[in-house]
PDB file of N, CA and C in Angstrom:
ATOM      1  N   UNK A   1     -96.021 -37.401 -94.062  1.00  0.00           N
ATOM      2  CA  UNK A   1     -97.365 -37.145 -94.551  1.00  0.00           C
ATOM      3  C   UNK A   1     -98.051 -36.124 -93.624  1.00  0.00           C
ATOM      4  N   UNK A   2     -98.731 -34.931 -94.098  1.00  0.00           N
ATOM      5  CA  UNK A   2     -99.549 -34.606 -93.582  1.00  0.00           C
ATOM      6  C   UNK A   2    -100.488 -34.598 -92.843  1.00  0.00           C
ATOM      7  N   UNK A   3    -100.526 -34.565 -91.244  1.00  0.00           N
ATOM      8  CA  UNK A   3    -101.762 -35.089 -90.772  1.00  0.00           C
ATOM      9  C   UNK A   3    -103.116 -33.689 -90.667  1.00  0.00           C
ATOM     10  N   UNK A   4    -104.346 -33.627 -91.575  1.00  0.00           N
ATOM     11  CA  UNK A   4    -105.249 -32.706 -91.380  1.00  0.00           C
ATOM     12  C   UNK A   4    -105.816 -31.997 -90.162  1.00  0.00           C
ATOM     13  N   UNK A   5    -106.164 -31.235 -89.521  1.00  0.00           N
ATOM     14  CA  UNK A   5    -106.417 -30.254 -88.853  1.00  0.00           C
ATOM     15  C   UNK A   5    -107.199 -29.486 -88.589  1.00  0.00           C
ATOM     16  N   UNK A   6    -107.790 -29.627 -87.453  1.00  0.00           N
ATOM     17  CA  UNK A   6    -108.422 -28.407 -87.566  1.00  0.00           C
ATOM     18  C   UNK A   6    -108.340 -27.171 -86.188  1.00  0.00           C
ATOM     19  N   UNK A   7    -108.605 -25.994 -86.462  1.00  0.00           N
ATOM     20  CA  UNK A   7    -108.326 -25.324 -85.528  1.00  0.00           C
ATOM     21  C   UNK A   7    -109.150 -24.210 -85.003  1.00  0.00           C
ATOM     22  N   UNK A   8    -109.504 -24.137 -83.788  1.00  0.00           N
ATOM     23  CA  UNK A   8    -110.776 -23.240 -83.480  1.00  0.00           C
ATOM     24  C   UNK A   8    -110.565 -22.261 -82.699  1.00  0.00           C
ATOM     25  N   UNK A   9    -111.344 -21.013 -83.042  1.00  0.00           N
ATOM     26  CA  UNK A   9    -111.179 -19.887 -82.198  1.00  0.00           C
ATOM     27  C   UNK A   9    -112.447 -19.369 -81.992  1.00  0.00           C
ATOM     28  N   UNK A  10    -112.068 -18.336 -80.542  1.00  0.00           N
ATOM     29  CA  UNK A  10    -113.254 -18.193 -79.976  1.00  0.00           C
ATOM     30  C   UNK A  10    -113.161 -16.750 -79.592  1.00  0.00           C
ATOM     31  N   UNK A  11    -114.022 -15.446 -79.419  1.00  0.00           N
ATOM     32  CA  UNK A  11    -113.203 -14.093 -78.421  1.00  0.00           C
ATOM     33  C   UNK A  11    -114.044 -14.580 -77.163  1.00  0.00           C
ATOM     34  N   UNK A  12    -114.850 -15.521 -77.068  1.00  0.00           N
ATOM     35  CA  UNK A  12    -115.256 -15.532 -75.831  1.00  0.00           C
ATOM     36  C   UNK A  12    -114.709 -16.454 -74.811  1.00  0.00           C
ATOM     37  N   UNK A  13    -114.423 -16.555 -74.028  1.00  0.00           N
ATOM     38  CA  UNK A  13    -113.122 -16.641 -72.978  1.00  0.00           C
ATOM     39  C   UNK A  13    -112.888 -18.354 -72.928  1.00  0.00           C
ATOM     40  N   UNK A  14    -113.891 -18.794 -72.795  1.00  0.00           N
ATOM     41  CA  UNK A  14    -114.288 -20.503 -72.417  1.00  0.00           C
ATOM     42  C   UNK A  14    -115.294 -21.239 -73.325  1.00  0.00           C
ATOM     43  N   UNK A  15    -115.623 -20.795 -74.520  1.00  0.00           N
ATOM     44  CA  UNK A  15    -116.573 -21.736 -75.250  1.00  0.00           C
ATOM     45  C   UNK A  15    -115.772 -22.795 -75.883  1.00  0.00           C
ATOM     46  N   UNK A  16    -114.942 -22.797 -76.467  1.00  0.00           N
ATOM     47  CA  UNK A  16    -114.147 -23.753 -77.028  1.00  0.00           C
ATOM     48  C   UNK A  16    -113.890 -24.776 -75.945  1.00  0.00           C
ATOM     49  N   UNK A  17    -113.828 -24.903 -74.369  1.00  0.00           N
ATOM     50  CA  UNK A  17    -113.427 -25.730 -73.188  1.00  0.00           C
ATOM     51  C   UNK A  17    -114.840 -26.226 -73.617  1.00  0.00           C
ATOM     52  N   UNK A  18    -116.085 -25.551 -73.086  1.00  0.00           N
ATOM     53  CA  UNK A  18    -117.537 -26.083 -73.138  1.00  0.00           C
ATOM     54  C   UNK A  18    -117.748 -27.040 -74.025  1.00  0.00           C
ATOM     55  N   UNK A  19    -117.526 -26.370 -75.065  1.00  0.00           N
ATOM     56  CA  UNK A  19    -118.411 -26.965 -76.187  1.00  0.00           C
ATOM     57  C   UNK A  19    -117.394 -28.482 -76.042  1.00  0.00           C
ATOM     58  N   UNK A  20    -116.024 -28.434 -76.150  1.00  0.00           N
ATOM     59  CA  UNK A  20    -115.642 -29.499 -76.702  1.00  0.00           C
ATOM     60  C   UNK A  20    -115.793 -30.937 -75.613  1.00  0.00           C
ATOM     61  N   UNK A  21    -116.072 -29.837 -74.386  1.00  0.00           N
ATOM     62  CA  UNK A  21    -116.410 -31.106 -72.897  1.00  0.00           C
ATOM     63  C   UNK A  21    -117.986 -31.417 -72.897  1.00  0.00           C
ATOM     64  N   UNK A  22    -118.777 -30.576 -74.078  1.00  0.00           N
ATOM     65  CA  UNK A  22    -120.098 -30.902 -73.568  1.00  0.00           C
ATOM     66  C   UNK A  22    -120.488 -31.972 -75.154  1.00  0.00           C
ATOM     67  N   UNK A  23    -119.628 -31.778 -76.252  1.00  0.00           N
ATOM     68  CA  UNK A  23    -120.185 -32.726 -77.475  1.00  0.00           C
ATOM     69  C   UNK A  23    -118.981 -33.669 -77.983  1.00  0.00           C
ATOM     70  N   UNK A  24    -118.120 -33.098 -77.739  1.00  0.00           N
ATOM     71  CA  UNK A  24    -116.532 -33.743 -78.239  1.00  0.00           C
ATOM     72  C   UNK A  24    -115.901 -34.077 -76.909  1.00  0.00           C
ATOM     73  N   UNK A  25    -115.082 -35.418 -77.669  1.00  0.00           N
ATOM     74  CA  UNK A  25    -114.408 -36.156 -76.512  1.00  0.00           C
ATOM     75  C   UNK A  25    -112.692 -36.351 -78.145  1.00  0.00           C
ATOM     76  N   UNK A  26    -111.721 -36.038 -77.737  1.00  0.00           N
ATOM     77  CA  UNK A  26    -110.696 -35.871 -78.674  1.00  0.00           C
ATOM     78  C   UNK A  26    -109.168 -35.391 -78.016  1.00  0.00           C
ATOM     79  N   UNK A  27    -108.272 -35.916 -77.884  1.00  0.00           N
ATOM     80  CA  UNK A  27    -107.413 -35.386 -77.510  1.00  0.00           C
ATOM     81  C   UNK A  27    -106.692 -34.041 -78.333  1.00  0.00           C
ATOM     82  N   UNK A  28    -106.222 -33.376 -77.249  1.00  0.00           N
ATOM     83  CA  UNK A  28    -106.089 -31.960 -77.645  1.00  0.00           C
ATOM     84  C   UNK A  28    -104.861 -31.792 -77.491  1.00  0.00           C
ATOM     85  N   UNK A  29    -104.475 -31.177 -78.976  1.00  0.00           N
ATOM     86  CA  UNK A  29    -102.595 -30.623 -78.773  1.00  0.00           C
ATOM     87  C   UNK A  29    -102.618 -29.765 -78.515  1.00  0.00           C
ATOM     88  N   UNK A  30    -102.815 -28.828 -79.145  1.00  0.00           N
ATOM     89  CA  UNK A  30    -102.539 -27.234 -78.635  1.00  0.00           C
ATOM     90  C   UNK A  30    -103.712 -26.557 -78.343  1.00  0.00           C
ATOM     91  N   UNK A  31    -103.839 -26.269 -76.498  1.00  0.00           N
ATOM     92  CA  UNK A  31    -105.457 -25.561 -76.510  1.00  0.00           C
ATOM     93  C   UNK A  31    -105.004 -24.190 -75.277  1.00  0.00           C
ATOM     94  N   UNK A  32    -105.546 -23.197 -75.272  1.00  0.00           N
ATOM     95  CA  UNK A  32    -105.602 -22.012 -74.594  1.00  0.00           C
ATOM     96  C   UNK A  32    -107.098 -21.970 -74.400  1.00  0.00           C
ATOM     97  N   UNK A  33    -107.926 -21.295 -74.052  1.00  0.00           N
ATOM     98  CA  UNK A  33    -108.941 -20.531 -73.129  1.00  0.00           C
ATOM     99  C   UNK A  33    -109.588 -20.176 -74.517  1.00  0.00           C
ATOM    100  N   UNK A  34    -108.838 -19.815 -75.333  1.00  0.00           N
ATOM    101  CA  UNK A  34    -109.358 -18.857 -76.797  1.00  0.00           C
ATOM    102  C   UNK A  34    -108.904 -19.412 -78.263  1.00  0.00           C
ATOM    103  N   UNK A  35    -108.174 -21.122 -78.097  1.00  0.00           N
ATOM    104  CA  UNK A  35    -108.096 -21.194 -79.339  1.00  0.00           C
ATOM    105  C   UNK A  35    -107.585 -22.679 -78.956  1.00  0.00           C
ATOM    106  N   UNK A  36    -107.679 -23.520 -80.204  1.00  0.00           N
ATOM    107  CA  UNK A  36    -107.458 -24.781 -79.802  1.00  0.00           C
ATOM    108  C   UNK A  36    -107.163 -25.879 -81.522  1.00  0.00           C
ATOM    109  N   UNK A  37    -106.660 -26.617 -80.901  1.00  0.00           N
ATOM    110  CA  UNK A  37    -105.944 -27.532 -82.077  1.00  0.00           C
ATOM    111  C   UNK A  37    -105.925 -29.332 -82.131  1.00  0.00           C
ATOM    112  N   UNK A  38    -106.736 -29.309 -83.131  1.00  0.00           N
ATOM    113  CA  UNK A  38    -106.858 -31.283 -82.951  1.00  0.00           C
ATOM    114  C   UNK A  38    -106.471 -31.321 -84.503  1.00  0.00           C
ATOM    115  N   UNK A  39    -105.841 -32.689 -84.175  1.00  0.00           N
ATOM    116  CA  UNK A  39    -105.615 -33.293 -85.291  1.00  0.00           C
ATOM    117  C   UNK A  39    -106.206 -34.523 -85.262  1.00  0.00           C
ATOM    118  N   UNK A  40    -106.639 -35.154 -86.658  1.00  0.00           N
ATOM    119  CA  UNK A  40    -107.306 -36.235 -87.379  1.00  0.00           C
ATOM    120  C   UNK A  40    -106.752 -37.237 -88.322  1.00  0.00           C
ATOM    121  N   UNK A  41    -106.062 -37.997 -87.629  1.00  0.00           N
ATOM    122  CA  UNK A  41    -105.452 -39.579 -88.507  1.00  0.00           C
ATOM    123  C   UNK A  41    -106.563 -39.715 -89.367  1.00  0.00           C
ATOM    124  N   UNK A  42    -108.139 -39.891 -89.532  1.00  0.00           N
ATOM    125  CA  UNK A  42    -109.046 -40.020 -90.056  1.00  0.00           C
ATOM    126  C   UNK A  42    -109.713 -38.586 -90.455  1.00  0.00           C
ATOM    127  N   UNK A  43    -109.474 -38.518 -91.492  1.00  0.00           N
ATOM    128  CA  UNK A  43    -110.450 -36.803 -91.625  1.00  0.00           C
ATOM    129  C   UNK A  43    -111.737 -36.977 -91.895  1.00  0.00           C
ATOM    130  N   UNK A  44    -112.388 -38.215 -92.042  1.00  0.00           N
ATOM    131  CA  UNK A  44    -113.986 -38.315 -92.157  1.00  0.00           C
ATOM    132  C   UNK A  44    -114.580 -38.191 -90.868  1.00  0.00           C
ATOM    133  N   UNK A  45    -113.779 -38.271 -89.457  1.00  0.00           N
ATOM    134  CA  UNK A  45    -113.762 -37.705 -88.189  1.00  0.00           C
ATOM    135  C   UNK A  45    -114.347 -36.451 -88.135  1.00  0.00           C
ATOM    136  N   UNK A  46    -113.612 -35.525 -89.053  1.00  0.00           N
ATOM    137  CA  UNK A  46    -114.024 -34.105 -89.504  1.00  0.00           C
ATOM    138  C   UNK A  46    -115.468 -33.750 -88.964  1.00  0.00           C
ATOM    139  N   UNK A  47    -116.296 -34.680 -89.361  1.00  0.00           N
ATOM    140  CA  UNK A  47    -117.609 -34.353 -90.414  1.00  0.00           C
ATOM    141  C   UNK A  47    -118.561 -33.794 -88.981  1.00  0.00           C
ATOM    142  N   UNK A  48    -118.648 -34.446 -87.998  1.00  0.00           N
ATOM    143  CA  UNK A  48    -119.455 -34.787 -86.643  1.00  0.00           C
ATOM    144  C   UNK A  48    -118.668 -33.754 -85.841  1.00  0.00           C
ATOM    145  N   UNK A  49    -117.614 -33.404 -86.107  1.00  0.00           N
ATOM    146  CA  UNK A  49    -117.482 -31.723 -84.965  1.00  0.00           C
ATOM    147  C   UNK A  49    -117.392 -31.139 -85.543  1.00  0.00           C
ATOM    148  N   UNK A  50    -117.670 -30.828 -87.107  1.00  0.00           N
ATOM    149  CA  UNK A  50    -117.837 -29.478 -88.183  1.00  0.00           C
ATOM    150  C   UNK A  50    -119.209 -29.392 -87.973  1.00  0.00           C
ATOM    151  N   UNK A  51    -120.342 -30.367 -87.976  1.00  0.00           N
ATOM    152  CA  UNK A  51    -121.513 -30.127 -87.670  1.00  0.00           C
ATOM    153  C   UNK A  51    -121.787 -29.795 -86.649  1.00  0.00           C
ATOM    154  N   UNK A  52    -121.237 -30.391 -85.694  1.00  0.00           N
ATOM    155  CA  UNK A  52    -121.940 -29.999 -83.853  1.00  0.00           C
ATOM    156  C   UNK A  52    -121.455 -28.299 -83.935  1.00  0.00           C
ATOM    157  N   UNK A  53    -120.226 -27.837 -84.455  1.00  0.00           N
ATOM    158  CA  UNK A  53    -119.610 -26.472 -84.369  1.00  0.00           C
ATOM    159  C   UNK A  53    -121.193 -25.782 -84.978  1.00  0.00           C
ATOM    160  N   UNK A  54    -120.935 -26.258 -86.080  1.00  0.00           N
ATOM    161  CA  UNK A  54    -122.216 -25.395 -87.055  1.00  0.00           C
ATOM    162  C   UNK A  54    -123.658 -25.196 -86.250  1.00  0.00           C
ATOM    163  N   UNK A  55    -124.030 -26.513 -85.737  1.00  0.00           N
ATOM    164  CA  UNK A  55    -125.313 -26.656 -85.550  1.00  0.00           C
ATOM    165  C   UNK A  55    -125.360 -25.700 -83.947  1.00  0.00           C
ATOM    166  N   UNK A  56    -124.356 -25.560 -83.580  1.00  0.00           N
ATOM    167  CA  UNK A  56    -124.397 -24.976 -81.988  1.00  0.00           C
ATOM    168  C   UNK A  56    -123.963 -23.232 -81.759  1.00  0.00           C
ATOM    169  N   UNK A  57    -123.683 -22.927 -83.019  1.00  0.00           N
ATOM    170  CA  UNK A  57    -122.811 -21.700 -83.495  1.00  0.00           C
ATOM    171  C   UNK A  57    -123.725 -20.572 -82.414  1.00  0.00           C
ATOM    172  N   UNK A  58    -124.600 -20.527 -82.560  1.00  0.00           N
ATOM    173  CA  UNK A  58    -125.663 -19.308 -81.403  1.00  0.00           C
ATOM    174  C   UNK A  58    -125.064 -19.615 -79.985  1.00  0.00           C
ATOM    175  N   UNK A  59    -124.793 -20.851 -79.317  1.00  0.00           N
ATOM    176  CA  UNK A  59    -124.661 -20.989 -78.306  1.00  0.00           C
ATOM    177  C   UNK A  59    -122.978 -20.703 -78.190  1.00  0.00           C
ATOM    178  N   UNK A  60    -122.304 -21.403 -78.614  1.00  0.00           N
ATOM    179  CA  UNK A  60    -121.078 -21.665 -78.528  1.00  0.00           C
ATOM    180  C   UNK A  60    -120.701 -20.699 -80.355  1.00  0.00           C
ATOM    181  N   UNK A  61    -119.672 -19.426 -79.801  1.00  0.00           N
ATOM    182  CA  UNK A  61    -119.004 -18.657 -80.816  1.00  0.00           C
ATOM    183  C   UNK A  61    -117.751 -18.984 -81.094  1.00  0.00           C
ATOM    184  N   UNK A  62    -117.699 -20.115 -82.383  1.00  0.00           N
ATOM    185  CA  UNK A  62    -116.502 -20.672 -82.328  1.00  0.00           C
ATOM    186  C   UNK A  62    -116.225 -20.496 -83.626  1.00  0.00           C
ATOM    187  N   UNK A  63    -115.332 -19.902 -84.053  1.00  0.00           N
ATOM    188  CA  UNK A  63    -114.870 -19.855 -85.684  1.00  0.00           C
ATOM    189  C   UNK A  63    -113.837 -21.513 -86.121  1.00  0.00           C
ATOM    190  N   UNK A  64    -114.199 -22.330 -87.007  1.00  0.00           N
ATOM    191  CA  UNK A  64    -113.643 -23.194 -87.308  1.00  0.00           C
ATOM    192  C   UNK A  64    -112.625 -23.211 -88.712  1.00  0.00           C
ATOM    193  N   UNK A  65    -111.285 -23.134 -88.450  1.00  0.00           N
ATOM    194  CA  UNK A  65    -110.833 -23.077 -89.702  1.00  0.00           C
ATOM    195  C   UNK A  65    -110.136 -24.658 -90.110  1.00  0.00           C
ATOM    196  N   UNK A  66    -110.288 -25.228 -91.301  1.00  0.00           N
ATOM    197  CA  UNK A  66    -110.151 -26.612 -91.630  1.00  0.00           C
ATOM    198  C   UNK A  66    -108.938 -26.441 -92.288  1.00  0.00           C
ATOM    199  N   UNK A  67    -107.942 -27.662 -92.183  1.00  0.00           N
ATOM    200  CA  UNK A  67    -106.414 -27.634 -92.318  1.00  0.00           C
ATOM    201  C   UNK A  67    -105.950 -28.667 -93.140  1.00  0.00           C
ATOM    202  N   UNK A  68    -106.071 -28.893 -94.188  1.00  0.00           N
ATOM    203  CA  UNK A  68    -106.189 -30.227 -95.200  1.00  0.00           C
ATOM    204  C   UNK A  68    -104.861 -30.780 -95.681  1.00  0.00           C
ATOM    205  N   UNK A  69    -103.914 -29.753 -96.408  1.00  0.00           N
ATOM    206  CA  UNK A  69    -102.972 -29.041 -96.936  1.00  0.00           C
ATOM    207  C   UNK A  69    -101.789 -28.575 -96.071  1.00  0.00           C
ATOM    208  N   UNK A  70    -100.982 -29.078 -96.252  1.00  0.00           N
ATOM    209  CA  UNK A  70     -99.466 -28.109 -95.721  1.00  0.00           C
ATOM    210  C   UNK A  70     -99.949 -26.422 -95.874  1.00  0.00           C
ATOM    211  N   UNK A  71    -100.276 -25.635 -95.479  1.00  0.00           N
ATOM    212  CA  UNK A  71    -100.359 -23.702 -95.618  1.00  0.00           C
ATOM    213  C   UNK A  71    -101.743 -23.275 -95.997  1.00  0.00           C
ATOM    214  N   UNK A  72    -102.889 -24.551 -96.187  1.00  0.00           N
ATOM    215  CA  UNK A  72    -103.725 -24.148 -96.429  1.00  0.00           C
ATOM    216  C   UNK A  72    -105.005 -24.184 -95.897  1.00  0.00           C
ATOM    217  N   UNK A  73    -105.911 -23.270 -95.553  1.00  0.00           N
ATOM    218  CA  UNK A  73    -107.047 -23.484 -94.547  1.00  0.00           C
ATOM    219  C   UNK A  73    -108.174 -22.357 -95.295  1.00  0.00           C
ATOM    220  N   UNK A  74    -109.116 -23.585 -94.833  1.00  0.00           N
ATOM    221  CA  UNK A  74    -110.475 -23.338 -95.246  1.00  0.00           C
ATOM    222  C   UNK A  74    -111.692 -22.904 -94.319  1.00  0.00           C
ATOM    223  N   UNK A  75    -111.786 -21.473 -93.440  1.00  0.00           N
ATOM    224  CA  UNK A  75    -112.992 -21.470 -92.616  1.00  0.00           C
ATOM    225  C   UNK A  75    -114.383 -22.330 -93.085  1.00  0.00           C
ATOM    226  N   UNK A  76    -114.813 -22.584 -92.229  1.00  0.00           N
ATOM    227  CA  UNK A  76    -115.877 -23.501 -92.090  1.00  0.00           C
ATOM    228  C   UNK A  76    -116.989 -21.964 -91.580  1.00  0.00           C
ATOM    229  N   UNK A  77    -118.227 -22.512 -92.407  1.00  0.00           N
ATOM    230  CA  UNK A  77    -119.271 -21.425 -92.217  1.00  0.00           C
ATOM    231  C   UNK A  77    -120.593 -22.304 -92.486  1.00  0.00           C
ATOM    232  N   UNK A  78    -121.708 -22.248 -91.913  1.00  0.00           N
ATOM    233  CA  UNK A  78    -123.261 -22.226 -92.388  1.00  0.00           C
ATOM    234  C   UNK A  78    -123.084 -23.243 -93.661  1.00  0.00           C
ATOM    235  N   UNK A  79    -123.054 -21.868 -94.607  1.00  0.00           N
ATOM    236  CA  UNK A  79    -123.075 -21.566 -96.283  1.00  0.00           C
ATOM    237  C   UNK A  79    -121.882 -22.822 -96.931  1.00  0.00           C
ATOM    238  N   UNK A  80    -120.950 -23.104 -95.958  1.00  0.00           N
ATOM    239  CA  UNK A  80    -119.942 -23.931 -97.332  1.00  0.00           C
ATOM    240  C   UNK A  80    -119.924 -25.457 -96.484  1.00  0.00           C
ATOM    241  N   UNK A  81    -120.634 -25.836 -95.383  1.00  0.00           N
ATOM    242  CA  UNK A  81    -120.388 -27.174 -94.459  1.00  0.00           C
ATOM    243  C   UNK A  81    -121.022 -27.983 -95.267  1.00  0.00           C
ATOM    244  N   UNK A  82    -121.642 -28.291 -96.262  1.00  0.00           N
ATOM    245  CA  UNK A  82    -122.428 -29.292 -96.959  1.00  0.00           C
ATOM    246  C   UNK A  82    -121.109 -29.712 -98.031  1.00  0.00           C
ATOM    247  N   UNK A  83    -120.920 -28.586 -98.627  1.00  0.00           N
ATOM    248  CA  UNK A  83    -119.548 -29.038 -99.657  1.00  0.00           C
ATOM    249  C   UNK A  83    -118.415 -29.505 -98.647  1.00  0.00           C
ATOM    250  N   UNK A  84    -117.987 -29.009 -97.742  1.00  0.00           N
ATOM    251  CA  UNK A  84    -116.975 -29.449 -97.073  1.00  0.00           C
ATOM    252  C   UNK A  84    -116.946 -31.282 -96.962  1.00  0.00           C
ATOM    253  N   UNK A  85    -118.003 -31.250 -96.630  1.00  0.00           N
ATOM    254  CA  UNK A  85    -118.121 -32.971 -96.272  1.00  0.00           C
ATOM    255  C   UNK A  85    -117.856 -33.584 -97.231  1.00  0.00           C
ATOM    256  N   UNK A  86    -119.238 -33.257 -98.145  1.00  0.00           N
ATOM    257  CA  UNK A  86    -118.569 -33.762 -99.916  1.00  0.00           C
ATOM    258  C   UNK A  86    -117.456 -34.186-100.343  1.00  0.00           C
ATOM    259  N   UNK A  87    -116.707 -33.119 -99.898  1.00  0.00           N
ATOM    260  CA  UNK A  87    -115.020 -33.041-100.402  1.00  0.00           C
ATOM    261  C   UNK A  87    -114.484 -34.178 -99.482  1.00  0.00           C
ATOM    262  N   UNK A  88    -114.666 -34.028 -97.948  1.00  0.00           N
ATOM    263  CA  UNK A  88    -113.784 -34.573 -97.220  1.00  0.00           C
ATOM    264  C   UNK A  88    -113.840 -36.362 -97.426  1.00  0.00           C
ATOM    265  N   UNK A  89    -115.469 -36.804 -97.730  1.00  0.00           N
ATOM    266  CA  UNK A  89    -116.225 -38.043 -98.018  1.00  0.00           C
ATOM    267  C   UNK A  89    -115.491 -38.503 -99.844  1.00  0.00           C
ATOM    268  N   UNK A  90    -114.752 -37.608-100.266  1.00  0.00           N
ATOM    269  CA  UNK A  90    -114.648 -37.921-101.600  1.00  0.00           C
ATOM    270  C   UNK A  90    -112.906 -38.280-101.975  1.00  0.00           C
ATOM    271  N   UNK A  91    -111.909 -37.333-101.225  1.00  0.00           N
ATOM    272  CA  UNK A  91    -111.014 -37.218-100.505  1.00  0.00           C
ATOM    273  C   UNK A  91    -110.693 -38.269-100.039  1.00  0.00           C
ATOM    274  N   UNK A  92    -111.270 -38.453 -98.894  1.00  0.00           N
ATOM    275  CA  UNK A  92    -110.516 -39.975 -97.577  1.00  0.00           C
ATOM    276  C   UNK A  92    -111.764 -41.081 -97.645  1.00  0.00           C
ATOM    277  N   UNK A  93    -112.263 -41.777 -98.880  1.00  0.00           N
ATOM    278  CA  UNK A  93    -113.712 -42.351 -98.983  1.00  0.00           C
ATOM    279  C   UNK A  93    -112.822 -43.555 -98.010  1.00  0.00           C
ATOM    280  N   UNK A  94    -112.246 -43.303 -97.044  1.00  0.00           N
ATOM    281  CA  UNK A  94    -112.004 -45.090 -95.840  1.00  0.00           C
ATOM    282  C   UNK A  94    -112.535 -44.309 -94.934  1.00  0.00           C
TER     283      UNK A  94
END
């Protein structure tokens, strides 16, 4: 089975370390300086670091792309984080 995903990038050298030591606590598989990778047994997990990403985006420049699907990913933006949840709350309703 698929476990969902998500994966973040940054061009600025250390925001992805910051942000995730100053709002997120999550163990981390694959992380560099500039890009980083968690996975979610629970994807309603999702919801609370798609928002902190969103809500902090001025401070911390972090592009979030969401990993649902075997090949398929969905950037996370402003404009589409309200549907995202929707989906994810409708999706995994445990």
């Amino acid at each position: 089975m698929f476990i969902p995903n998500l994966n973040l990038f940054s061009i600025n050298l250390n925001d992805i370390n910051n942000f995730l030591s100053k709002f997120y606590s999550k163990n981390i598989t694959s992380f560099s300086n500039q890009n980083c990778k968690l996975n979610f047994e629970n994807p309603t997990e999702l919801v609370s670091i798609l928002s902190a990403i969103i809500d902090n985006n001025e401070t911390f420049k972090i592009t979030a792309w969401l990993n649902l699907d075997n090949e398929t990913f969905i950037k996370v933006t402003e404009n589409n984080l309200d549907e995202i949840i929707k989906y994810l709350y409708e999706r995994y309703p445990y």
